[in-house]
N, C-alpha and C. Protein backbone atom coordinates (compact mmCIF):
# COMPACT_ATOMS: atom_id res chain seq x y z
N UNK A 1 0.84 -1.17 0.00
CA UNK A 1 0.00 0.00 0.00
C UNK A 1 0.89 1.24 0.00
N UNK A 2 0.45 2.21 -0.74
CA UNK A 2 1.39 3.44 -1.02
C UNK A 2 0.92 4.53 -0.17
N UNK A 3 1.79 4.87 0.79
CA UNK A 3 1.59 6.00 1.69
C UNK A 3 1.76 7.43 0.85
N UNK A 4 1.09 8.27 1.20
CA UNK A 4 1.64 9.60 0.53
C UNK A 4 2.17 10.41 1.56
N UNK A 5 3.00 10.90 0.90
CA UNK A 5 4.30 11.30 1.95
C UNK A 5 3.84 12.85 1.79
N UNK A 6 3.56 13.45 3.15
CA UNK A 6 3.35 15.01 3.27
C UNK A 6 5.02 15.40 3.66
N UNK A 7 5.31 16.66 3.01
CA UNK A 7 6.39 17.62 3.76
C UNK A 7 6.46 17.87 4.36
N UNK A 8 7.84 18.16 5.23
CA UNK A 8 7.63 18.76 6.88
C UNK A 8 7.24 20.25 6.74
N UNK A 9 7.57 20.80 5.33
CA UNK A 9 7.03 22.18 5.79
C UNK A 9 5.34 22.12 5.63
N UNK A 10 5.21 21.63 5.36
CA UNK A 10 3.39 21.60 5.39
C UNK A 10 2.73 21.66 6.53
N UNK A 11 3.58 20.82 7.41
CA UNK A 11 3.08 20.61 8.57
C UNK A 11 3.38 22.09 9.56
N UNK A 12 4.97 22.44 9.41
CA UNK A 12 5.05 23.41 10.33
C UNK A 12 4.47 24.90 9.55
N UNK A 13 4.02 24.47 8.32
CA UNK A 13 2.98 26.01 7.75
C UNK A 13 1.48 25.59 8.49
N UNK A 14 1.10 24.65 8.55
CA UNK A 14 -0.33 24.07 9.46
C UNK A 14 -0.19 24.60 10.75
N UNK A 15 1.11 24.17 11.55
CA UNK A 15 0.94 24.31 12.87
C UNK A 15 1.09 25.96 12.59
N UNK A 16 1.83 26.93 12.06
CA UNK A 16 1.79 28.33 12.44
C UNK A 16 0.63 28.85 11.93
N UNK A 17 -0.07 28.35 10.87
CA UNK A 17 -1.57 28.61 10.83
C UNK A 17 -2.22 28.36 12.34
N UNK A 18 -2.33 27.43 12.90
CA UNK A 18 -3.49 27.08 14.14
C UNK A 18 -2.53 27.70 15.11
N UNK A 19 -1.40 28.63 15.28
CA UNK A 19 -1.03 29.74 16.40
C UNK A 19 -1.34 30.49 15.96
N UNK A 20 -1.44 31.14 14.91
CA UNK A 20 -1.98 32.25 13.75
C UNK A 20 -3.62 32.58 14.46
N UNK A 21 -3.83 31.34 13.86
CA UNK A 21 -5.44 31.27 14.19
C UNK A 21 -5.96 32.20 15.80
N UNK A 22 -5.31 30.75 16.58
CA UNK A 22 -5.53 30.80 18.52
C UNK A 22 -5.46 32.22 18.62
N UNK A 23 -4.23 33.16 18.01
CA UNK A 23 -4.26 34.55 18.38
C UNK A 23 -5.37 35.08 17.89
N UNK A 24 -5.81 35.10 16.92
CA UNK A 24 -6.88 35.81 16.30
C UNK A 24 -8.23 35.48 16.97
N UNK A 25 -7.72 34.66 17.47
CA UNK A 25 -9.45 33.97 18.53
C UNK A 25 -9.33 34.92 20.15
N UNK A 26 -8.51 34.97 20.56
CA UNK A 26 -8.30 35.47 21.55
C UNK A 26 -8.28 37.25 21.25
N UNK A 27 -7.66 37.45 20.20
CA UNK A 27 -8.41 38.92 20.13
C UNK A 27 -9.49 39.29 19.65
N UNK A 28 -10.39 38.58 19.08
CA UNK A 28 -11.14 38.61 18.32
C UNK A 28 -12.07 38.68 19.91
N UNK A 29 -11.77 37.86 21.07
CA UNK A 29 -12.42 37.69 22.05
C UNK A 29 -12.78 38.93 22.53
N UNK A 30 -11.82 39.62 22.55
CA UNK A 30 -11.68 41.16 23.43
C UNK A 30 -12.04 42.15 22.71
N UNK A 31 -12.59 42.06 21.16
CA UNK A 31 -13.62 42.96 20.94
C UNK A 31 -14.94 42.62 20.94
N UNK A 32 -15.68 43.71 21.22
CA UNK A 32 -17.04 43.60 21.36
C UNK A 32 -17.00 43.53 19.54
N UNK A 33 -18.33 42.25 19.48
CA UNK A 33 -18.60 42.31 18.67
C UNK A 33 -20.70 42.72 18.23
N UNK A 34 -20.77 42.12 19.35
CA UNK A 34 -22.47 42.09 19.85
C UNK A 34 -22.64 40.88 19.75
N UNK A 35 -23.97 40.64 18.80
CA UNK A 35 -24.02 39.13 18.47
C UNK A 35 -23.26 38.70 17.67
N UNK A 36 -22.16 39.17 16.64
CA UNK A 36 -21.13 38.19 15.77
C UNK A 36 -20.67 37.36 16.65
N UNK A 37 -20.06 37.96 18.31
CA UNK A 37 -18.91 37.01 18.86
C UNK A 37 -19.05 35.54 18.74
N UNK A 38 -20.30 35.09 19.22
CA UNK A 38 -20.01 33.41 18.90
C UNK A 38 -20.25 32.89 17.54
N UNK A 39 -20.48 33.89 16.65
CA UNK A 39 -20.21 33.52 15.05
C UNK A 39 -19.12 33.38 14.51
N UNK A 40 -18.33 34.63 14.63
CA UNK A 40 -16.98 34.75 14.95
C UNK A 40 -15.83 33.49 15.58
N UNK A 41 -15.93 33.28 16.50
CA UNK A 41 -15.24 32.54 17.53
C UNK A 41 -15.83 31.22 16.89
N UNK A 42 -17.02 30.37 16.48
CA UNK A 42 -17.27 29.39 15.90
C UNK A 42 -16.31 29.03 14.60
N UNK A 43 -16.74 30.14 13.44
CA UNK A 43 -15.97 29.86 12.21
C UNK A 43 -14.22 30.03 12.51
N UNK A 44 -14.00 30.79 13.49
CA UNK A 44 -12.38 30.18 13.87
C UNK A 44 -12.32 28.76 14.24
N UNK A 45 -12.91 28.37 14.77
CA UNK A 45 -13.02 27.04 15.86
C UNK A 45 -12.99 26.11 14.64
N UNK A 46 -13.92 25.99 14.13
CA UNK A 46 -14.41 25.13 12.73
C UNK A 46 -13.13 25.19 11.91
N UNK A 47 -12.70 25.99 11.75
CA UNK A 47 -11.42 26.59 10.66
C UNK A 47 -10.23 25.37 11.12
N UNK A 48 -9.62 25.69 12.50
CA UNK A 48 -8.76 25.03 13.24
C UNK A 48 -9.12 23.58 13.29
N UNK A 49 -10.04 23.71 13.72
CA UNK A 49 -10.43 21.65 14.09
C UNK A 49 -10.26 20.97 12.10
N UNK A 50 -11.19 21.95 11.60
CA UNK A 50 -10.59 21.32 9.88
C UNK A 50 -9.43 21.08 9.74
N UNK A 51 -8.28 22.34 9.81
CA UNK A 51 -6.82 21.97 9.38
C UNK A 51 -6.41 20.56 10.49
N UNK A 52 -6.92 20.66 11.38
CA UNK A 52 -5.95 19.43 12.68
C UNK A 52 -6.65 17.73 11.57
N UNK A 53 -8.31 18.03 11.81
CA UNK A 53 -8.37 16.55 11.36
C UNK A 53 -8.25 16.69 9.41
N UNK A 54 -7.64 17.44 8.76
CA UNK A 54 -7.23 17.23 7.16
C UNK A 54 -5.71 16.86 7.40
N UNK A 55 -4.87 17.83 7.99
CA UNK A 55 -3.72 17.12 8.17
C UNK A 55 -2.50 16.18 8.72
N UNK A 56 -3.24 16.22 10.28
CA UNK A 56 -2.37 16.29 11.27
C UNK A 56 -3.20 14.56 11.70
N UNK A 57 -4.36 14.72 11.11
CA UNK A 57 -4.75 12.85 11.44
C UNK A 57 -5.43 12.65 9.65
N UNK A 58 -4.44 13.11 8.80
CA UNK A 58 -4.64 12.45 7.20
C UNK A 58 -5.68 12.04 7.07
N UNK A 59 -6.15 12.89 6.88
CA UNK A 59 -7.89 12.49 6.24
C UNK A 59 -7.87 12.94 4.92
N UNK A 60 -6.80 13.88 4.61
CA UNK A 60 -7.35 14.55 3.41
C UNK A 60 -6.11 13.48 2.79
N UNK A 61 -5.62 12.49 2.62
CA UNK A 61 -5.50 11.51 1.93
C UNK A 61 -5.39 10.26 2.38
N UNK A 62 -6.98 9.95 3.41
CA UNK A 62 -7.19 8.76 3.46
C UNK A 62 -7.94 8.21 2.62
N UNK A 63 -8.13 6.71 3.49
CA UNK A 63 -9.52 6.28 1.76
C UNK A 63 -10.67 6.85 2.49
N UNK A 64 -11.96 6.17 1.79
CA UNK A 64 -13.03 6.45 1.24
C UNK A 64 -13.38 6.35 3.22
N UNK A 65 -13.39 5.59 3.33
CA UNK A 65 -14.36 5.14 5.16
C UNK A 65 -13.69 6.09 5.89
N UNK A 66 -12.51 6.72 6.08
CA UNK A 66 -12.03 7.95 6.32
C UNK A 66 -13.23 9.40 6.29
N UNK A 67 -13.69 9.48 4.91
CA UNK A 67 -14.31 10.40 4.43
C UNK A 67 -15.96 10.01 5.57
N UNK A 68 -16.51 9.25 5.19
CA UNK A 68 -17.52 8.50 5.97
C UNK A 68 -17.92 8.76 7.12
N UNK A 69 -16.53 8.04 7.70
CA UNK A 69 -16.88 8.20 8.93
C UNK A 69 -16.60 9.99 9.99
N UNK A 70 -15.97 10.81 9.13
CA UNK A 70 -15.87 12.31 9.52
C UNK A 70 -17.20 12.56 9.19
N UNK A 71 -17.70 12.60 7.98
CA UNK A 71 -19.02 12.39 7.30
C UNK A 71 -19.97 12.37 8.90
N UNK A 72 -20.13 11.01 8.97
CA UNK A 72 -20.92 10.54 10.04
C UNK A 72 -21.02 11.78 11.68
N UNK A 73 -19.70 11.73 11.71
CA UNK A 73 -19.46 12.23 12.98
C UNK A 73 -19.73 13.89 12.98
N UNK A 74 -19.73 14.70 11.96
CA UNK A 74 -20.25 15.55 11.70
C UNK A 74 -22.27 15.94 11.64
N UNK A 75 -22.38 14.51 10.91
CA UNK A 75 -23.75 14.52 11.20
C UNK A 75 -24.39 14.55 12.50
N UNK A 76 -23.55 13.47 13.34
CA UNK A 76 -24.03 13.30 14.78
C UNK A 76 -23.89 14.53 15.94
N UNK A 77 -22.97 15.46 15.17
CA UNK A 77 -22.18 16.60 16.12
C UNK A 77 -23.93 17.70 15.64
N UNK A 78 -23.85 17.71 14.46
CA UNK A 78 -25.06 18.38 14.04
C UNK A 78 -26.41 18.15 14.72
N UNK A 79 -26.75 16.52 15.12
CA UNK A 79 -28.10 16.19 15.74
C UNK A 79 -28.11 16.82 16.73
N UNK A 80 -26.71 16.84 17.44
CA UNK A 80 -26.34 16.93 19.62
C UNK A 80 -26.61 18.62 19.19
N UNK A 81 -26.59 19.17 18.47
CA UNK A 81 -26.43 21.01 18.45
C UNK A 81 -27.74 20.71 17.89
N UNK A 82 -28.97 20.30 17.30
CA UNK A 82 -30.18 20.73 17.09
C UNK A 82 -30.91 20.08 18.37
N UNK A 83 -30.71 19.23 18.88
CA UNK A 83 -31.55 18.76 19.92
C UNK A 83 -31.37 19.80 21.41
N UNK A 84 -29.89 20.16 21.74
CA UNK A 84 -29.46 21.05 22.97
C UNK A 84 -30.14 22.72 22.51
N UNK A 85 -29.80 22.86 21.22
CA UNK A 85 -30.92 24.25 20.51
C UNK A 85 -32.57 24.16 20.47
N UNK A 86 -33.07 22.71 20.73
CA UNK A 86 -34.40 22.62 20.84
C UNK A 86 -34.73 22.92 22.16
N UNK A 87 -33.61 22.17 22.97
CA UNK A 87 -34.27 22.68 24.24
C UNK A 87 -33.94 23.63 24.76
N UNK A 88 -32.63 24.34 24.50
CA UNK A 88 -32.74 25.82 25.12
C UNK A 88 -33.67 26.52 24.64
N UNK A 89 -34.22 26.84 23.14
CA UNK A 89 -34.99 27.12 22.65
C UNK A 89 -36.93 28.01 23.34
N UNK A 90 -37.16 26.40 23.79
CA UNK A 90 -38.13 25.75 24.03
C UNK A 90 -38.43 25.91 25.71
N UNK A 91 -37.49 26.79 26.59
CA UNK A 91 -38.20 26.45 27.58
C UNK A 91 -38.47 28.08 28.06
N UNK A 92 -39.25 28.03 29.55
CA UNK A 92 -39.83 29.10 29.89
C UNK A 92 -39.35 29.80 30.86
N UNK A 93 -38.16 30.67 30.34
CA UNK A 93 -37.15 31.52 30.79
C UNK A 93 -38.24 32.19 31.83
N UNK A 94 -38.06 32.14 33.34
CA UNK A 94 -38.71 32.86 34.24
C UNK A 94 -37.57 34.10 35.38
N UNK A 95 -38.08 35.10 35.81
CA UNK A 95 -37.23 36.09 36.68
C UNK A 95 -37.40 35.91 37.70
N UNK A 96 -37.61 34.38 38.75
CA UNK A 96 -37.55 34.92 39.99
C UNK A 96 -36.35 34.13 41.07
């Protein structure tokens, strides 16, 4: 079976991307944004966790059940965030 061989600079341009990133999350923290901030702070988050599982655990040249099963686990990450959004949603915020 033929491995594909990544460069080391790939990797250490990845890792100074996701310190790149972390800073930009952390200032990004300390401005007011209103409601962007957890829009903001999400699509960083999302950004980072992509580059870690494309390069750093080869997905972006594994096989096919690779693809699948991120596939999958994405779906399931999606159900746990519509079901915890149903019920915050859904209940009857009281002041006393």
């Amino acid at each position: 079976m033929a491995e594909h061989i990544v460069p080391l600079r790939v990797y250490y341009g990845i890792y100074l991307a996701l310190i790149v990133l972390t800073g930009v999350t952390v200032t990004v923290a300390l401005v007011d944004l209103g409601l962007l901030n957890p829009v903001v702070a999400m699509t960083i988050a999302i950004l980072k966790a992509l580059l870690v599982v494309l390069f750093f655990m080869h997905a972006r040249h594994g096989p096919k059940l690779v693809w699948v099963v991120a596939a999958a686990a994405l779906f399931w990450l999606g159900i746990l965030f519509v079901l915890t959004l149903s019920d915050y949603l859904t209940r009857g915020w009281s002041s006393y």
